[in-house]
PDB file of N, CA and C in Angstrom:
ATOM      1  N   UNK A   1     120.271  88.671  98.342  1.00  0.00           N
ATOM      2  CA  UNK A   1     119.465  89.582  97.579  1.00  0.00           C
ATOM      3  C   UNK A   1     120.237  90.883  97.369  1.00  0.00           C
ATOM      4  N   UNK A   2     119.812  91.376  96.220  1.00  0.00           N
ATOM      5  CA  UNK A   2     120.744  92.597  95.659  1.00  0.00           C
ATOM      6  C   UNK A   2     119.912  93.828  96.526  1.00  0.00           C
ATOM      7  N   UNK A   3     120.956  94.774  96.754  1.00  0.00           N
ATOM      8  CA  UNK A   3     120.565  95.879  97.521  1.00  0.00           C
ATOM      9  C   UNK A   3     120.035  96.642  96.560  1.00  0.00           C
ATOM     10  N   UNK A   4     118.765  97.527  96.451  1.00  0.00           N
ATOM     11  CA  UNK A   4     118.281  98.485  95.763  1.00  0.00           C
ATOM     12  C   UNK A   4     118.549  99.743  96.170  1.00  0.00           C
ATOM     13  N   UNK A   5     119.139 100.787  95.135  1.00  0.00           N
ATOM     14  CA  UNK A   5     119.878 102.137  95.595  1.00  0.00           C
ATOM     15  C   UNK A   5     119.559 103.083  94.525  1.00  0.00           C
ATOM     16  N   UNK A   6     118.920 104.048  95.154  1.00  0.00           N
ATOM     17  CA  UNK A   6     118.346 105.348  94.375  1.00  0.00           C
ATOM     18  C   UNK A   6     119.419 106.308  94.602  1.00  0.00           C
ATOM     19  N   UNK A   7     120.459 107.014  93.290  1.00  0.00           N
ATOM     20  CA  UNK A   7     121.277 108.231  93.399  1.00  0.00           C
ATOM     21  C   UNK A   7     122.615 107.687  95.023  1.00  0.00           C
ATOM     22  N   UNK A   8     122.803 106.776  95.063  1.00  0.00           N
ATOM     23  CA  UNK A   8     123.550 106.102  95.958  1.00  0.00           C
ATOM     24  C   UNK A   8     123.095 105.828  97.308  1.00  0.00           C
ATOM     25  N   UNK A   9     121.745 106.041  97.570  1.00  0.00           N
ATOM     26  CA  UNK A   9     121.051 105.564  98.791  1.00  0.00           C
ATOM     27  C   UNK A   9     120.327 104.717  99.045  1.00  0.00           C
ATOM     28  N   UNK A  10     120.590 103.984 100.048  1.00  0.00           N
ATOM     29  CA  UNK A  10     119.799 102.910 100.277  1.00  0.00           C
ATOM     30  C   UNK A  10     118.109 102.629 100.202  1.00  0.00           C
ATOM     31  N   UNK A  11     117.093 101.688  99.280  1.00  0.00           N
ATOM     32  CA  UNK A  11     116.344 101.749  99.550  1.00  0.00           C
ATOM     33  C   UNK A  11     115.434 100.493 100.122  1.00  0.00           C
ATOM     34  N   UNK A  12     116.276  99.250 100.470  1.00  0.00           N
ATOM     35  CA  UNK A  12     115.408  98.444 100.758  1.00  0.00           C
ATOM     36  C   UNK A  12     116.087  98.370 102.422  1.00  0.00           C
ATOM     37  N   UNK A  13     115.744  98.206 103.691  1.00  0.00           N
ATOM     38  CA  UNK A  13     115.456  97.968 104.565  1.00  0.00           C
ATOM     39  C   UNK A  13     115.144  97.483 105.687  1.00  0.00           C
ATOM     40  N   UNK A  14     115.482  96.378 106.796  1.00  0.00           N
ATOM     41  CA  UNK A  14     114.792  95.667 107.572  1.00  0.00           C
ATOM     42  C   UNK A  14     114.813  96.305 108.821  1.00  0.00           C
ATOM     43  N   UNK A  15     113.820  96.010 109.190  1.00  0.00           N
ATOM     44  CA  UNK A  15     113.495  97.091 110.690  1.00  0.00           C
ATOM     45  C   UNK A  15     114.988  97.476 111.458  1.00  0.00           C
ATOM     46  N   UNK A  16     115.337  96.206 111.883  1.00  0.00           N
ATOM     47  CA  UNK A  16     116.431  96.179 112.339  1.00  0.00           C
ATOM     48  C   UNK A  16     118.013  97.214 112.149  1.00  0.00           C
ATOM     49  N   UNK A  17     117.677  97.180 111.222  1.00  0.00           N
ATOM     50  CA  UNK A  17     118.836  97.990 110.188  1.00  0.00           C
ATOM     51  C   UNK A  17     118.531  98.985 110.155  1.00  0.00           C
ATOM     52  N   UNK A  18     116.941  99.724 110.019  1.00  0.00           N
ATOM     53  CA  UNK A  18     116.474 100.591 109.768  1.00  0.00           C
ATOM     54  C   UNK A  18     116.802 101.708 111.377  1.00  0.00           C
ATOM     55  N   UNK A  19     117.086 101.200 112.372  1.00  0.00           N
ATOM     56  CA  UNK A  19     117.102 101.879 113.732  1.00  0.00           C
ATOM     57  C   UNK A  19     118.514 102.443 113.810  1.00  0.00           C
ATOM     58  N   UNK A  20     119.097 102.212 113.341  1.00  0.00           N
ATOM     59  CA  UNK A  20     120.845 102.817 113.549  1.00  0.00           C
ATOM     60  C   UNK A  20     121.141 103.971 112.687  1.00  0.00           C
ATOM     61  N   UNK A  21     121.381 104.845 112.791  1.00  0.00           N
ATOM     62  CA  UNK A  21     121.431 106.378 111.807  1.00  0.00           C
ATOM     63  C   UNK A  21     122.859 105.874 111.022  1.00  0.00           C
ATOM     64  N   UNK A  22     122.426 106.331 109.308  1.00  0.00           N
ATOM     65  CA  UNK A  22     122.813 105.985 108.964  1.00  0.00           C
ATOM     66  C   UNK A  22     122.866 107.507 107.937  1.00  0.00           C
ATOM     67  N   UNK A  23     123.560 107.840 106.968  1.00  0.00           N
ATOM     68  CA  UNK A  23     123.832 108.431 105.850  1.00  0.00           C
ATOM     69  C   UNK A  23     122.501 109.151 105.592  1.00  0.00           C
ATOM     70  N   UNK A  24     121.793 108.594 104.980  1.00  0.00           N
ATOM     71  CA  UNK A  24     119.967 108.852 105.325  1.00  0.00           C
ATOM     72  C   UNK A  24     119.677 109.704 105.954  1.00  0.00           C
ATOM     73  N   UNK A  25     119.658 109.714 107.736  1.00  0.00           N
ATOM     74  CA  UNK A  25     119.310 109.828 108.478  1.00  0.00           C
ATOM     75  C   UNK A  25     120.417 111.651 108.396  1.00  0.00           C
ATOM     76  N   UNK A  26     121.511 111.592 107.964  1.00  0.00           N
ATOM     77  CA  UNK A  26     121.953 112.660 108.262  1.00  0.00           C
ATOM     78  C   UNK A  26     121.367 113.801 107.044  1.00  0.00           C
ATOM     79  N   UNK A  27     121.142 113.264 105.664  1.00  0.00           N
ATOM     80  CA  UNK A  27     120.823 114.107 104.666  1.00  0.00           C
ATOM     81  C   UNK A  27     119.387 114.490 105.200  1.00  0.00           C
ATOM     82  N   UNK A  28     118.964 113.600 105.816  1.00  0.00           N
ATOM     83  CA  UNK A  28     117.219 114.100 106.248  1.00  0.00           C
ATOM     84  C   UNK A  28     117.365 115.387 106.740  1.00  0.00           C
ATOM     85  N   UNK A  29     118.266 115.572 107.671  1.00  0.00           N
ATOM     86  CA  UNK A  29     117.965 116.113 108.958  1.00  0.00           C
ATOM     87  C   UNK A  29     118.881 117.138 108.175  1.00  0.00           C
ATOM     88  N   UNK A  30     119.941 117.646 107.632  1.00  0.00           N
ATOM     89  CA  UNK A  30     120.206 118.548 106.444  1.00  0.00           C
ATOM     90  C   UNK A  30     119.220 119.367 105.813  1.00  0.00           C
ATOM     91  N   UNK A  31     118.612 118.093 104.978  1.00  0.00           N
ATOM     92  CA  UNK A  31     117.708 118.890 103.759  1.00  0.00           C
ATOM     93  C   UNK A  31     115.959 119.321 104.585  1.00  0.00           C
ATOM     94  N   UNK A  32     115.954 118.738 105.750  1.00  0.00           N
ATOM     95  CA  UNK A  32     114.466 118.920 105.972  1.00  0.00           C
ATOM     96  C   UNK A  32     114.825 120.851 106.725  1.00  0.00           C
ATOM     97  N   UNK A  33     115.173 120.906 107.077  1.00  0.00           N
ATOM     98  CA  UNK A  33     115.326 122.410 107.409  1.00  0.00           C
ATOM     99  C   UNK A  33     115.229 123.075 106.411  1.00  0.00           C
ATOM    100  N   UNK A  34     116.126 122.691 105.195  1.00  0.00           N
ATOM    101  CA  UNK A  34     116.110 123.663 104.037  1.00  0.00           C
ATOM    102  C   UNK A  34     115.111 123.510 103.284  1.00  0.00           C
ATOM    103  N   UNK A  35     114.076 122.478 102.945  1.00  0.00           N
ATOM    104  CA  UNK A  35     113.153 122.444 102.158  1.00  0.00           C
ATOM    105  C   UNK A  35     111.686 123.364 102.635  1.00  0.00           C
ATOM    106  N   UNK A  36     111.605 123.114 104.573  1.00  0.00           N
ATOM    107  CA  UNK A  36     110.343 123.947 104.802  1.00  0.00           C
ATOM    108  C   UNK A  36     110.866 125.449 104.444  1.00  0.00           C
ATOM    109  N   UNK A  37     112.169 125.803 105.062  1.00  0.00           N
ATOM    110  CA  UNK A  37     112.493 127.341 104.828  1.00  0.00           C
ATOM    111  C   UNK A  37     112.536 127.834 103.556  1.00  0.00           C
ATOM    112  N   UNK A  38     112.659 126.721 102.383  1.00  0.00           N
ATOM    113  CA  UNK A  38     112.340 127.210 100.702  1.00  0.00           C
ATOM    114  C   UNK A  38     110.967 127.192 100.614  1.00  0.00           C
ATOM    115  N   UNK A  39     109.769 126.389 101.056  1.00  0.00           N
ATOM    116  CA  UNK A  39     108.794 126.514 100.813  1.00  0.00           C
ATOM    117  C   UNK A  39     107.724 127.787 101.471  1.00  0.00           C
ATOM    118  N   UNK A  40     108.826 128.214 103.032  1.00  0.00           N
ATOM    119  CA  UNK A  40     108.049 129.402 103.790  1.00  0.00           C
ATOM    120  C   UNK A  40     108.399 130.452 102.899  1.00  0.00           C
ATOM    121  N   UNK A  41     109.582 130.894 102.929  1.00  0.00           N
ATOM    122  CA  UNK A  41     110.177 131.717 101.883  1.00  0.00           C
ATOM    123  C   UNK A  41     109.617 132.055  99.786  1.00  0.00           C
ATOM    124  N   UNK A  42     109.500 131.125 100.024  1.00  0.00           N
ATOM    125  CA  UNK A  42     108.926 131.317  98.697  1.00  0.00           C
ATOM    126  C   UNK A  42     107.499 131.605  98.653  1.00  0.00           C
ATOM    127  N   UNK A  43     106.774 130.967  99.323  1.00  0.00           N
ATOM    128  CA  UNK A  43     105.415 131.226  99.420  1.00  0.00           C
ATOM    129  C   UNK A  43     105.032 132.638 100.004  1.00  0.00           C
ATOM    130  N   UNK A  44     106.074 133.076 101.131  1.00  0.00           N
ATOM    131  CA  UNK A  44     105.826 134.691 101.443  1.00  0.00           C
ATOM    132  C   UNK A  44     105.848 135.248 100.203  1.00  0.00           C
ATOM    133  N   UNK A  45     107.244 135.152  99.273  1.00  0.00           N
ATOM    134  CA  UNK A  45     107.515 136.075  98.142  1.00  0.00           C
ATOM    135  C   UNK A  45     106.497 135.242  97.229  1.00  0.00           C
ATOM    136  N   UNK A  46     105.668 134.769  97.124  1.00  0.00           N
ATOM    137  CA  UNK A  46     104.633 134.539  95.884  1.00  0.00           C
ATOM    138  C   UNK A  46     103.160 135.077  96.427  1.00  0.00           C
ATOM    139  N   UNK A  47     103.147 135.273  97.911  1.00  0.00           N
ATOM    140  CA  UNK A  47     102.210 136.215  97.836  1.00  0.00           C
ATOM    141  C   UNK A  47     102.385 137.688  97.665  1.00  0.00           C
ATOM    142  N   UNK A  48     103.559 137.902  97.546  1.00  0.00           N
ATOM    143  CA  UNK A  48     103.360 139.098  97.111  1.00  0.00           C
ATOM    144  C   UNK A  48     103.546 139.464  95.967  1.00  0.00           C
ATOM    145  N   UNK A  49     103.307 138.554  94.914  1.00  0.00           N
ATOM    146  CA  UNK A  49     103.681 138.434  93.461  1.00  0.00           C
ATOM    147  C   UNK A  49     104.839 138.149  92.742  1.00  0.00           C
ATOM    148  N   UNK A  50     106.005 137.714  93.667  1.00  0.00           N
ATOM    149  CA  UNK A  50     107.126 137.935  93.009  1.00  0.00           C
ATOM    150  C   UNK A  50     107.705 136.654  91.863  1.00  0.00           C
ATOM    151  N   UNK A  51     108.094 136.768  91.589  1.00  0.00           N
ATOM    152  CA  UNK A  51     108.473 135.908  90.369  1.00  0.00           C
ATOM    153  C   UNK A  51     109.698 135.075  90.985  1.00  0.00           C
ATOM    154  N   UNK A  52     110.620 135.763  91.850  1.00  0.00           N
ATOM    155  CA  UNK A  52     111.464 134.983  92.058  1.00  0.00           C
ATOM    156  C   UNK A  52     111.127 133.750  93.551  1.00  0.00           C
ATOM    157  N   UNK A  53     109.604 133.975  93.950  1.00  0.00           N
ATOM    158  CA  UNK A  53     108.798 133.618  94.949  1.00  0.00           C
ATOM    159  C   UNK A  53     109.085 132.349  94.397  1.00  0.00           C
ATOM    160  N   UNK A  54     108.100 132.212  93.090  1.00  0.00           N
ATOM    161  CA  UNK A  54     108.152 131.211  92.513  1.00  0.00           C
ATOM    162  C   UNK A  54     109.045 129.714  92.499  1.00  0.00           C
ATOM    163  N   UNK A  55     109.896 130.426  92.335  1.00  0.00           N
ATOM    164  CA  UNK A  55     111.370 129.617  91.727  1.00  0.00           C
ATOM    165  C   UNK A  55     111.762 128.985  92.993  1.00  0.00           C
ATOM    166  N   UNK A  56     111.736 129.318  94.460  1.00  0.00           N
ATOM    167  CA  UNK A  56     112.369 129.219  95.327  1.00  0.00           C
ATOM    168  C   UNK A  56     111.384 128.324  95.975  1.00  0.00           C
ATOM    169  N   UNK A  57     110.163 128.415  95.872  1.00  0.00           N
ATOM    170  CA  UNK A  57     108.756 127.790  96.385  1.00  0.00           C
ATOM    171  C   UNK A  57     109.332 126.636  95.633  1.00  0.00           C
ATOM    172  N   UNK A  58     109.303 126.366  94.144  1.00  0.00           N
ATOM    173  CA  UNK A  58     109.557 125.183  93.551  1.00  0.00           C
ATOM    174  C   UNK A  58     110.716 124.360  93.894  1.00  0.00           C
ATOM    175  N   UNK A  59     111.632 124.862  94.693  1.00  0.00           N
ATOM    176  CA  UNK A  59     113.214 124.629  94.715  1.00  0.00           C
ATOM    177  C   UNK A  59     112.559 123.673  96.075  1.00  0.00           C
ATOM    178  N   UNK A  60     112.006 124.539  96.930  1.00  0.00           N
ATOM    179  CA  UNK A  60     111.302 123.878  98.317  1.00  0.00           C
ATOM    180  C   UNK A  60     110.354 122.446  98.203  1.00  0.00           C
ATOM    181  N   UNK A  61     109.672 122.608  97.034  1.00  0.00           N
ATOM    182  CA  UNK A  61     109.225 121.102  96.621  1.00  0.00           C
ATOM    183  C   UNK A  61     109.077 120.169  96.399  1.00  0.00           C
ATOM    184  N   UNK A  62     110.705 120.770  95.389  1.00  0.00           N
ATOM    185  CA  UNK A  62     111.818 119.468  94.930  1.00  0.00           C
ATOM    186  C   UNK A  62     112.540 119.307  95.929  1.00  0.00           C
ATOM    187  N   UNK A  63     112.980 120.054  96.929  1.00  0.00           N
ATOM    188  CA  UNK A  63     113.916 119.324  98.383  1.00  0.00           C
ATOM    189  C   UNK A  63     112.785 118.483  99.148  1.00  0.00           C
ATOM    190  N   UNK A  64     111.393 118.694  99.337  1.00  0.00           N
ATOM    191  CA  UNK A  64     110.542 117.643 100.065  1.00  0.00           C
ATOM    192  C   UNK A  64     110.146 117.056  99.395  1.00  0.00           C
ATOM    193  N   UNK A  65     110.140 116.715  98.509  1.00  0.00           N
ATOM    194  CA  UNK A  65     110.453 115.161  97.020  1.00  0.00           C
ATOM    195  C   UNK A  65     111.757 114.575  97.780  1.00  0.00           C
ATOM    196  N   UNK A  66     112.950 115.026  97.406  1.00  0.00           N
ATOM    197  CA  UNK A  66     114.141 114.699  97.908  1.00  0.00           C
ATOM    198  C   UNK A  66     113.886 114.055  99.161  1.00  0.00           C
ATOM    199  N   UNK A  67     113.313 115.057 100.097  1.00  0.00           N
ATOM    200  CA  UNK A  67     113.428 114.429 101.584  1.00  0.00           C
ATOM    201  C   UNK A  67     112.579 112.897 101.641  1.00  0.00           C
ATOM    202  N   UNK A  68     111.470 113.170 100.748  1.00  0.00           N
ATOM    203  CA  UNK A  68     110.849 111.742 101.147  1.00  0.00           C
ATOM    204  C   UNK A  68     111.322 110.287 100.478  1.00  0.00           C
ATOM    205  N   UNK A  69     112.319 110.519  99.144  1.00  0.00           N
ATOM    206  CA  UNK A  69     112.683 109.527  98.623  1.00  0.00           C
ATOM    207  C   UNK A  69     113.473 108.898  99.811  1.00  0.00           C
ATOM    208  N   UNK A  70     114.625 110.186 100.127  1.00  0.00           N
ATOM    209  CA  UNK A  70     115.627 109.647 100.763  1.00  0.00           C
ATOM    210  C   UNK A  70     114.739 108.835 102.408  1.00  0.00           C
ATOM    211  N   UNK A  71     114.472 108.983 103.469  1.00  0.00           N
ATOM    212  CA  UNK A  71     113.652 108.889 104.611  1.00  0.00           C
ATOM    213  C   UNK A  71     113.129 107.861 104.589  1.00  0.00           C
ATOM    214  N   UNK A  72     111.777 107.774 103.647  1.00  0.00           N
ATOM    215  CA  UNK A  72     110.442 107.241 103.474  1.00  0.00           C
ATOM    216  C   UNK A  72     111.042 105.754 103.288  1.00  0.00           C
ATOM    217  N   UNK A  73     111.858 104.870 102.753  1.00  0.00           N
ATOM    218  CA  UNK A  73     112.074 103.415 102.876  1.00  0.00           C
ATOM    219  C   UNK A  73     112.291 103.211 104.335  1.00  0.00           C
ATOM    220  N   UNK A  74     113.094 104.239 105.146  1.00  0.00           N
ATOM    221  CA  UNK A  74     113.504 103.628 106.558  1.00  0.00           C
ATOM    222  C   UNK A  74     111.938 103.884 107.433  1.00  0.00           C
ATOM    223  N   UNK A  75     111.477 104.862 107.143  1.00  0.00           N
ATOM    224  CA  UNK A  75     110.401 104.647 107.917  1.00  0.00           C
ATOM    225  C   UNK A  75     109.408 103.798 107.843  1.00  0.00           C
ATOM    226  N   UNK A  76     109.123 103.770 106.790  1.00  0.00           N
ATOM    227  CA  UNK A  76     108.140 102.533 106.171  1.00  0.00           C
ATOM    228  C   UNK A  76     108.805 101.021 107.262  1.00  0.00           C
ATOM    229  N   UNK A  77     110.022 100.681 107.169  1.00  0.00           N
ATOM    230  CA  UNK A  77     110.416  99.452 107.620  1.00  0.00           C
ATOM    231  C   UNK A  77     110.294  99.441 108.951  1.00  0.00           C
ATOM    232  N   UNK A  78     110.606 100.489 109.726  1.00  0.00           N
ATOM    233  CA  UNK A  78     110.409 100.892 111.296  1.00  0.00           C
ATOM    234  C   UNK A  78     109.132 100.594 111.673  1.00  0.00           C
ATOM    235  N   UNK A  79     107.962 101.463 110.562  1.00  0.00           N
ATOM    236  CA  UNK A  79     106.092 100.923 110.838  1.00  0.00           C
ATOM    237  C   UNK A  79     106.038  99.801 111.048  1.00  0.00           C
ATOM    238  N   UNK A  80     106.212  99.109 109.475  1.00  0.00           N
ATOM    239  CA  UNK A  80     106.070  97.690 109.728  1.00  0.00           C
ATOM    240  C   UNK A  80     106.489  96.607 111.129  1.00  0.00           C
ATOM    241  N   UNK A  81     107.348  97.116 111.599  1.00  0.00           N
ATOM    242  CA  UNK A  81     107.870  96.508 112.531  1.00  0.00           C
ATOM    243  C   UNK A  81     106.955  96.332 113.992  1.00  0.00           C
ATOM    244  N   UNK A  82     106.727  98.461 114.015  1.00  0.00           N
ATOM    245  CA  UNK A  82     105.607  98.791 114.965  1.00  0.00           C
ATOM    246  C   UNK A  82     104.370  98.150 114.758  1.00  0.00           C
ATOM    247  N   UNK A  83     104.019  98.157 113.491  1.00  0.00           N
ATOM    248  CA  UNK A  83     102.407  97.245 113.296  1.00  0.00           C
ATOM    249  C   UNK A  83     102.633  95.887 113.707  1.00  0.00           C
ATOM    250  N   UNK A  84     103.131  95.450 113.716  1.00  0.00           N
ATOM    251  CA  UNK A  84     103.284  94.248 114.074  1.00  0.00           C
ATOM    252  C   UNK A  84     103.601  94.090 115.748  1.00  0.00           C
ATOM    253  N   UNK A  85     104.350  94.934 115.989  1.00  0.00           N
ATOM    254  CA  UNK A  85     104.559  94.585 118.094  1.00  0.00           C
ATOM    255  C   UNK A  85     102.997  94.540 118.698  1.00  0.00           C
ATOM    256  N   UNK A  86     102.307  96.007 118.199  1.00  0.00           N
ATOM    257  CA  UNK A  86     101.290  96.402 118.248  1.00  0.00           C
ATOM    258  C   UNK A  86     100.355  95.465 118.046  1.00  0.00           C
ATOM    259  N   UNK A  87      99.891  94.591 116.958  1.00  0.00           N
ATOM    260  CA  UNK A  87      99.115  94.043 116.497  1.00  0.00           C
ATOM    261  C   UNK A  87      99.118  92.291 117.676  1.00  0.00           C
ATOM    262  N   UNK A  88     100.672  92.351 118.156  1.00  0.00           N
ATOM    263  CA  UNK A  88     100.679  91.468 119.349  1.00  0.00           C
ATOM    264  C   UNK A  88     100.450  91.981 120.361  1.00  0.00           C
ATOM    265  N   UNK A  89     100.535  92.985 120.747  1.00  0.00           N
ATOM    266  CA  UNK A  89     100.089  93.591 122.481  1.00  0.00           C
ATOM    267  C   UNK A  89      98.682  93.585 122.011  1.00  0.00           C
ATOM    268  N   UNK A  90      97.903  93.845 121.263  1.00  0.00           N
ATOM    269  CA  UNK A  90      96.037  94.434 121.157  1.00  0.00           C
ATOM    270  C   UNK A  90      95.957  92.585 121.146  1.00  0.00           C
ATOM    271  N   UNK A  91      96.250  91.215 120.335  1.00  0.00           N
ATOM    272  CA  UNK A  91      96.115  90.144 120.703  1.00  0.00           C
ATOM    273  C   UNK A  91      96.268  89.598 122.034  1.00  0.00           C
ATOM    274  N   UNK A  92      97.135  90.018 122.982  1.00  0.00           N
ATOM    275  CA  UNK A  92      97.402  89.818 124.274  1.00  0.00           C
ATOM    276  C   UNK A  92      96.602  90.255 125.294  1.00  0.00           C
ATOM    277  N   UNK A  93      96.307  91.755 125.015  1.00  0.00           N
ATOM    278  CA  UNK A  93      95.166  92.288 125.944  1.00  0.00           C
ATOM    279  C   UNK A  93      94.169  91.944 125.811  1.00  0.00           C
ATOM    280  N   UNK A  94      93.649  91.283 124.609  1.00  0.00           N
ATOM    281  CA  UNK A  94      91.875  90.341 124.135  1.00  0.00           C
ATOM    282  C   UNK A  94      92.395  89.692 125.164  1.00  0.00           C
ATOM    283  N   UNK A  95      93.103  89.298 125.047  1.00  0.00           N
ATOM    284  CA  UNK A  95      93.143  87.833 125.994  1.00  0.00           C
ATOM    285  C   UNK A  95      93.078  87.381 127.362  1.00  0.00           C
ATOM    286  N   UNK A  96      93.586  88.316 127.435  1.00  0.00           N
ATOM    287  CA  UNK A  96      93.567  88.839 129.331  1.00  0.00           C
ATOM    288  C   UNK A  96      92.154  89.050 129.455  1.00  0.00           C
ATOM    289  N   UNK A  97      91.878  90.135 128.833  1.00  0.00           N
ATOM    290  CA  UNK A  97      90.656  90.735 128.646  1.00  0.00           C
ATOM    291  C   UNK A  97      89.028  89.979 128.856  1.00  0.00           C
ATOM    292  N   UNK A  98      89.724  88.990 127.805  1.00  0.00           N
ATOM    293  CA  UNK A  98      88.542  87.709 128.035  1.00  0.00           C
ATOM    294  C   UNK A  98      88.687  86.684 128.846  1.00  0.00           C
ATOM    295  N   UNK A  99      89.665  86.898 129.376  1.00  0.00           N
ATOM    296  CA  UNK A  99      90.141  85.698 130.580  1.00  0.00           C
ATOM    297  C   UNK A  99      89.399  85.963 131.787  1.00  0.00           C
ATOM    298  N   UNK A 100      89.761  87.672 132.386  1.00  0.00           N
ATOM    299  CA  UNK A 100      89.067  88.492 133.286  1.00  0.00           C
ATOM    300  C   UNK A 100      87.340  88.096 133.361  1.00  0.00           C
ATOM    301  N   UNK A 101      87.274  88.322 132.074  1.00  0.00           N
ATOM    302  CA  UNK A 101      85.148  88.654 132.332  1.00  0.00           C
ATOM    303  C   UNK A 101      85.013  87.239 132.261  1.00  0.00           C
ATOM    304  N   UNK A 102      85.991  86.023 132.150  1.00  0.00           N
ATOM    305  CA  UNK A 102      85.366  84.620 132.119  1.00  0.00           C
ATOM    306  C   UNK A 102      85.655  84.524 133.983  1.00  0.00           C
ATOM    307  N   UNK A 103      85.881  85.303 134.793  1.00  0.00           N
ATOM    308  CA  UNK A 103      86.123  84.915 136.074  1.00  0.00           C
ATOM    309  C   UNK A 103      84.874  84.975 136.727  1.00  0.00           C
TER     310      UNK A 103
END
């Protein structure tokens, strides 16, 4: 199967793959600092009317757009993985569970 790639990043995934830091994992951790500090920053300077508040608030928006394109496939594949361990331990403990009160 062909790999799917947004702006040269990976977007399809298997849990497995998804656990090893990868390229991704470093732009996250880059751009997520800079996107809340454009959005704190800008939002101070737009309450106080400024115009250039604006611009910098928006700049902060488009980096947490950015952050979630880039991120959001690996995490998504990591959940899936968790819903599923999960969804076998809560089957396992019924079981016990009902084993117990059948004693």
């Amino acid at each position: 199967m062909k790999e799917r790639k947004f702006l040269g990043l990976r977007r399809d995934w298997k849990p497995e793959e998804a656990e090893s830091w990868t390229r991704e994992d470093w732009l996250a951790i880059v751009i997520s600092p800079l996107a809340y500090a454009l959005l704190m920053i800008g939002l101070a300077l737009l309450l106080f009317l400024r115009m250039d508040g604006l611009i910098i608030f928006l700049a902060g928006v488009g980096a947490t757009i950015l952050l979630h394109l880039i991120i959001d496939p690996k995490l998504k594949a990591i959940s899936s993985e968790y819903e599923k361990k999960q969804k076998e331990y809560l089957r396992r403990l019924e079981r016990v569970v009902r084993w117990r009160e059948a004693e």
